[in-house]
Structures are given as C-alpha cells and as structure tokens.
Protein backbone atom coordinates (compact mmCIF):
# COMPACT_ATOMS: atom_id res chain seq x y z
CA UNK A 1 106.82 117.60 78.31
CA UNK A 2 104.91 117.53 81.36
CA UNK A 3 107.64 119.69 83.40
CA UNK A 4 107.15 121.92 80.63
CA UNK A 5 103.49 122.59 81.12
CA UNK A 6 103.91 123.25 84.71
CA UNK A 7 106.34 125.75 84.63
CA UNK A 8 105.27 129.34 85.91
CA UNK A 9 101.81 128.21 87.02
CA UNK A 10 100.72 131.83 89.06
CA UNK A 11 100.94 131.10 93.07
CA UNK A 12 97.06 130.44 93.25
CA UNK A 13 96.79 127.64 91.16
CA UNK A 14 100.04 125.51 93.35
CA UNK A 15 98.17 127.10 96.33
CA UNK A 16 95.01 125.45 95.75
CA UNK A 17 96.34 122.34 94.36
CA UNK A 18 99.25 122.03 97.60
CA UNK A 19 96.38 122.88 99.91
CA UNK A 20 94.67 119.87 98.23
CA UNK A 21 97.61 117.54 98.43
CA UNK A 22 97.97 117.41 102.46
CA UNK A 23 94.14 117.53 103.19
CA UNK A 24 93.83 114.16 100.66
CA UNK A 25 96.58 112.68 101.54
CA UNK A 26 95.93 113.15 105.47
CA UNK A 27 92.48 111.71 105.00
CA UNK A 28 94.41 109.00 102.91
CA UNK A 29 96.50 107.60 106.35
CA UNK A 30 94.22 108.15 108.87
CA UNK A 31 91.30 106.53 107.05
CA UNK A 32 90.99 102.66 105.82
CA UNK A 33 93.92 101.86 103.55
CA UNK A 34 92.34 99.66 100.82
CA UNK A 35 91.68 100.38 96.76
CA UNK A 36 89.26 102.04 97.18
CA UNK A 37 90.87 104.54 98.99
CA UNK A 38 94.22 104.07 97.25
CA UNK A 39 92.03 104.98 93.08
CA UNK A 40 90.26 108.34 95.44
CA UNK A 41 93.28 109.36 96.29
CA UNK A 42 94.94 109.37 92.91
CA UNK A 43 91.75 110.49 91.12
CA UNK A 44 91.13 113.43 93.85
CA UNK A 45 95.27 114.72 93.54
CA UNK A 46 94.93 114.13 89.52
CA UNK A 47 91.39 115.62 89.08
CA UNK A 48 92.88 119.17 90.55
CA UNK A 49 95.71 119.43 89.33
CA UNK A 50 93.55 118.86 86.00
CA UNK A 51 90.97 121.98 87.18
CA UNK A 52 94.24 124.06 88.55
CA UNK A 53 95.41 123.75 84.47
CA UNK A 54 92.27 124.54 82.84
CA UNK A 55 91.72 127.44 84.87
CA UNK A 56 94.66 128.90 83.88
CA UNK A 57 94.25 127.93 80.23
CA UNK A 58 96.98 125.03 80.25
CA UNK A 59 96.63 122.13 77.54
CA UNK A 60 98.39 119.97 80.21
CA UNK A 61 95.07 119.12 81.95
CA UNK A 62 93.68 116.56 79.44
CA UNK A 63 96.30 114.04 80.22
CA UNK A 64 95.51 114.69 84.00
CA UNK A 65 91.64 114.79 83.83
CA UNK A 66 92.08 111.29 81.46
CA UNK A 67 93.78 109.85 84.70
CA UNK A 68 91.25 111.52 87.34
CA UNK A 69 88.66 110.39 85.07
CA UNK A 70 89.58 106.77 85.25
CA UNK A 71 89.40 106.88 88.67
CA UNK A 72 86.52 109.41 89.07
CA UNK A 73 84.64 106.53 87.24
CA UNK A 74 85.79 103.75 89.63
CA UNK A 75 84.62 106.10 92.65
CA UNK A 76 81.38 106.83 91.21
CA UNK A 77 80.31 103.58 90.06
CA UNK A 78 81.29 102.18 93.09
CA UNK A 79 79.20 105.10 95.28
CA UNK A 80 76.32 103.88 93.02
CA UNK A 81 76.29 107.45 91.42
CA UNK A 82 75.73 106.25 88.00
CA UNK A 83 74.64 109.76 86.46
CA UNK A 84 78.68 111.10 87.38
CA UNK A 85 79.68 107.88 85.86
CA UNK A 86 78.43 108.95 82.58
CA UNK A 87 79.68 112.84 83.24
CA UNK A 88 83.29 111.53 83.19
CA UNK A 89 83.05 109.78 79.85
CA UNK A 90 81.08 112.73 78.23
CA UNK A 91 84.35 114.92 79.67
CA UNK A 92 86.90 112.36 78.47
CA UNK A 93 85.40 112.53 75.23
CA UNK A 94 84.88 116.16 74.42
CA UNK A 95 87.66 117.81 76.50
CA UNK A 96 90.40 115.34 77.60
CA UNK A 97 90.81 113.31 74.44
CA UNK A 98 90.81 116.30 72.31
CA UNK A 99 92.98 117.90 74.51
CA UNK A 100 95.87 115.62 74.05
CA UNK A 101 95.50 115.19 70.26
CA UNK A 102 95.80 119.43 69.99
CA UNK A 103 97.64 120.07 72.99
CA UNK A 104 100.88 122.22 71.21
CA UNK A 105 98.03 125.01 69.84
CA UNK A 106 94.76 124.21 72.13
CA UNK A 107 96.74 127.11 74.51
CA UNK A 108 97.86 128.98 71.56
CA UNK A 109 96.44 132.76 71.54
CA UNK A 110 93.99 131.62 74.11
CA UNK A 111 92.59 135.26 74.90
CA UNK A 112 91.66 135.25 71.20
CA UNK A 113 89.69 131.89 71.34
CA UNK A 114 87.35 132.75 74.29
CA UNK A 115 84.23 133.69 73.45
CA UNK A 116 80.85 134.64 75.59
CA UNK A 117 77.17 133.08 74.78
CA UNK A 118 74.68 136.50 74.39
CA UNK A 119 71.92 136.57 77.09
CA UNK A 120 69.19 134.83 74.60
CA UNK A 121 72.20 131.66 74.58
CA UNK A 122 72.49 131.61 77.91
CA UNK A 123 68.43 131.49 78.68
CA UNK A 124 68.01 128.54 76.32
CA UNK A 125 71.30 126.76 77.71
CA UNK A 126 69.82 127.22 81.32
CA UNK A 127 66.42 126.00 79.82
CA UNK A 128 68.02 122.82 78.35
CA UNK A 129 69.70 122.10 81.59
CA UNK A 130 66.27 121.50 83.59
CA UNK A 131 64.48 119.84 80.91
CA UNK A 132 67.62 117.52 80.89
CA UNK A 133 67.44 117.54 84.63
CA UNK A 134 63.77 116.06 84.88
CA UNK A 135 64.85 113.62 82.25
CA UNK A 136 67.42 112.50 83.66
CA UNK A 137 66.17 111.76 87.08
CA UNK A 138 63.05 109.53 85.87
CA UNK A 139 66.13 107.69 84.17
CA UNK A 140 68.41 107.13 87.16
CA UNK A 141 65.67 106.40 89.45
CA UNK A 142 65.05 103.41 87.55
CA UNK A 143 68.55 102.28 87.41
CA UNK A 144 68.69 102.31 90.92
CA UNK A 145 70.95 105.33 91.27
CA UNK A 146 71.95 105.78 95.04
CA UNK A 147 71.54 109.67 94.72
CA UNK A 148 69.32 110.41 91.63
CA UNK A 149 67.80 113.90 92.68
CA UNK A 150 71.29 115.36 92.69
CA UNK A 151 73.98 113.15 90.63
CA UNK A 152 71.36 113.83 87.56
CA UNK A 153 71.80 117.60 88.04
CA UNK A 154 75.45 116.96 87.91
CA UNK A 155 75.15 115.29 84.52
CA UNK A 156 73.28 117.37 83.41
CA UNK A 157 75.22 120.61 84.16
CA UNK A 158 78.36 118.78 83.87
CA UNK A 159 77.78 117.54 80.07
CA UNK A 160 76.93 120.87 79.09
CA UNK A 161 79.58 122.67 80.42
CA UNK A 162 81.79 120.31 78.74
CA UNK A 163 80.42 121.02 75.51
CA UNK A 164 80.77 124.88 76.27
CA UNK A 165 84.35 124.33 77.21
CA UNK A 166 84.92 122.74 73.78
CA UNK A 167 83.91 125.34 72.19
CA UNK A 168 85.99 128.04 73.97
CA UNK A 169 82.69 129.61 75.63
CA UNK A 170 83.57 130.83 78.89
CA UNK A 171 80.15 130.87 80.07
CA UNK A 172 81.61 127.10 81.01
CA UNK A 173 82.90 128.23 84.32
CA UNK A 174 79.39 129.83 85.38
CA UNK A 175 78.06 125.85 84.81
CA UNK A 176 81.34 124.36 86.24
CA UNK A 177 80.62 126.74 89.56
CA UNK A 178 76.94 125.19 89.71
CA UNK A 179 78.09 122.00 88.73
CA UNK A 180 81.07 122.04 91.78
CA UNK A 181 78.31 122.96 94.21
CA UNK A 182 75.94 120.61 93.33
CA UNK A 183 78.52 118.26 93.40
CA UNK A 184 79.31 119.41 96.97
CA UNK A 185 75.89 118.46 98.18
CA UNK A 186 75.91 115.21 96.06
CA UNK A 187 78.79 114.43 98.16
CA UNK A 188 77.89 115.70 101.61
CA UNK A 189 74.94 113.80 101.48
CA UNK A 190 76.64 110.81 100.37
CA UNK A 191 78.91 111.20 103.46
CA UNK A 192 76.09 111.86 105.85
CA UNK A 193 74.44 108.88 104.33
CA UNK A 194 77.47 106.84 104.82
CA UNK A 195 77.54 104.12 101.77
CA UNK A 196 80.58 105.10 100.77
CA UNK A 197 84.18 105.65 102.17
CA UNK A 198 85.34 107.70 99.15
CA UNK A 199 82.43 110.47 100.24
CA UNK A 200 84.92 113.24 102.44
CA UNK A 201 87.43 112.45 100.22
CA UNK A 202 85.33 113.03 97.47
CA UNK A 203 83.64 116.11 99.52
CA UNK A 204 86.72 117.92 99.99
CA UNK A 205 87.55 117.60 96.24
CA UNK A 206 84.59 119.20 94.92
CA UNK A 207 84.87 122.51 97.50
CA UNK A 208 88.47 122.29 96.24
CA UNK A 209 87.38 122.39 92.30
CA UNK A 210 84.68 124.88 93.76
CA UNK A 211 87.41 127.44 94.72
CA UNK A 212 89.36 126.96 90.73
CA UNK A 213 85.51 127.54 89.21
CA UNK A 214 85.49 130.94 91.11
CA UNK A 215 89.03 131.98 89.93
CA UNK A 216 88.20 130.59 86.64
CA UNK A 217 85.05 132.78 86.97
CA UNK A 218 86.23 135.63 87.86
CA UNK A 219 90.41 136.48 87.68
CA UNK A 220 91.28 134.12 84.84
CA UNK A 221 91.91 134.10 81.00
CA UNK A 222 88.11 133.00 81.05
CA UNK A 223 86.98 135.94 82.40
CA UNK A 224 88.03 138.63 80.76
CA UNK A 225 86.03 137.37 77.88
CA UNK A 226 83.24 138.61 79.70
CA UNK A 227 84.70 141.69 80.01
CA UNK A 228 83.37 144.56 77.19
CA UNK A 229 86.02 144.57 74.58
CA UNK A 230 87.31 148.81 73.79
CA UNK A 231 85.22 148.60 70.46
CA UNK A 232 82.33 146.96 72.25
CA UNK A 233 82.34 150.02 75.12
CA UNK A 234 82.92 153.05 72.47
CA UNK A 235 79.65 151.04 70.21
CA UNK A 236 77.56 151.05 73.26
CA UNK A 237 78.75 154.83 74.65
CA UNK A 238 77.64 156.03 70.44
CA UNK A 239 74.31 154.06 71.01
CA UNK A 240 73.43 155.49 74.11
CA UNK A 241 74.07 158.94 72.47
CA UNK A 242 71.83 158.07 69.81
C-alpha cells in the first residue's frame, strides 16, 4: 500500500525529501550517536516525507506524520518545548488519525475539496492566532517552558492550521509557512542556546518543511484554490461593468 502512494511523486517533492535524507543523516554520524539522536533522526526523515505528501495532496502522509509525531513529541519534550509537545497531538488528532481512517477517498477529487477562507475569515483567523498567542505564553511561562515567547506562537499557528487543513482550506499553507519560520527561529535559538543536541537537526528540518510550505503555497493542488475560478473572473469582469 505504501509503494502505492509513492508512486509518481513530481521530482520536487523526492528532491526536497533526498536533499533532506543526506543532510540528516550526515548530521546523524558525525554528531553523538545516542537515542536521542537515533528518535531525531527518524522523526526528522518521517516528518518530511509526511510534508513532501501533503503538499502534493497524498493520503499517505498520516501514517508518516503519526510516526514523526511520536518522535517529534520525544524531541520536544525532551528540548523542554512543551507548547510543540501539545502541537503534535492536536496534529495527530485532527489530520493524521483521520487521515488513515479515510485514506482511499481523503485524495479523491482533491481539486474539488479545496476551498479558500474570504478576507473577513482570514482577519478573524489571524486575530484568534494572537489572542491565542498572549494566552498561551502566560501559560508556558509558568510551566517552565525552555522557549515560551516562540514555541507558544508555534502552537498557536500550528493548531490552527491543522484545523484549516481538516477542513480542506488552503489558507493552511499561508499558517504552515508562518508556522515553519517561526519554528526556524524556535530552533535556531534553541541551537545557539545549546540545551539540546536535537536543535540543528531539528533546525534543518523546519527550513526543509519551510521550502514544501512555499510549494504548497504557491505551485501545488493547494494553490490553485486561490486562484479565481472562470465563473468567478467573468462575475467580477460583469460587476466591474456595472
């Protein structure tokens, strides 16, 4: 099943995902072999080949982003970034899971399924992100969280874009891109920090899942929901006349 699901994945996606397979596994054997290291690396190769699938519009990548997950939650808890913890149940829950109940129709007439939140949608979506944002951070600082500031955008961006994603919106890669940066500088500073020894690893993952976001964004199935539908141009070229 899972040969299937691979098949005829367009050169970018195996480009990206290759790319990502000799940078991790280089850091892998010249860094410290230990579990740690051992659960990053298995999470970090899963993880994208989970984002290379969903930016194509595969079913495949809930089974993958289940096993990234699993170790995406090791990583995180053990990097004291409590905030991601909770991001990778919240995706396990409304996209992987779900996925792999509905995977023979999830990619079914995909085109048809994607929709795009008006501007008004968007606003209050953006809105609800920062409110969550300042919540969230008052929360994590309390629990100690090693990077609040940051890891509690990540949730919060991260949990809503999952919920957009479950509902075919594909205003979920414009919070996936945000989310993949902020996730960059969660993890940069977690490297320059130096309390953890999954942080380049980690770092190189999230510029990797930066670079799916933008062809998700822009040159995917996602995208051209964005684009005006014919009977959306011709309605707009009559109103203008009017």
């Amino acid at each position: 099943m899972v040969q299937k699901r691979i098949k005829k994945w367009p050169v970018p996606a195996w480009t990206i995902w290759w790319f990502g397979f000799g940078f991790q596994l280089a850091l892998f054997l010249q860094g410290h072999i230990n579990l740690l290291a051992f659960i990053t690396l298995l999470a970090t190769l899963a993880g994208l080949l989970c984002t290379c699938a969903m930016m194509i519009g595969r079913p495949i990548n809930g089974l993958f982003g289940l096993i990234s997950a699993v170790g995406f939650i090791y990583v995180n808890y053990s990097a004291g970034h409590f905030a991601s913890v909770l991001d990778q149940f919240v995706f396990v829950a409304l996209i992987d899971i779900p996925l792999m109940i509905s995977w023979r129709s999830w990619g079914q007439n995909f085109k048809s399924k994607v929709r795009t939140l008006s501007t008004q949608g968007f606003v209050i979506t953006v809105v609800s992100i920062l409110i969550a944002w300042g919540v969230l951070y008052e929360l994590y600082v309390l629990l100690k969280d090693t990077n609040p500031v940051w890891d509690s955008l990540v949730l919060a961006i991260g949990a809503t874009a999952s919920l957009l994603c479950t509902l075919h919106f594909s205003n979920t890669y414009t919070l996936w891109l945000a989310e993949d940066v902020v996730n960059v500088i969660l993890w940069f500073t977690a490297n320059m920090a130096g309390y953890t020894q999954a942080a380049l690893p980690m770092l190189v993952s999230t510029i990797l899942y930066t670079a799916t976001a933008v062809y998700g964004k822009f040159f995917s199935v996602w995208a051209k929901a964005e684009q005006p539908k014919p009977l959306e141009q011709e309605q707009a070229v009559a109103s203008q006349k009017n």
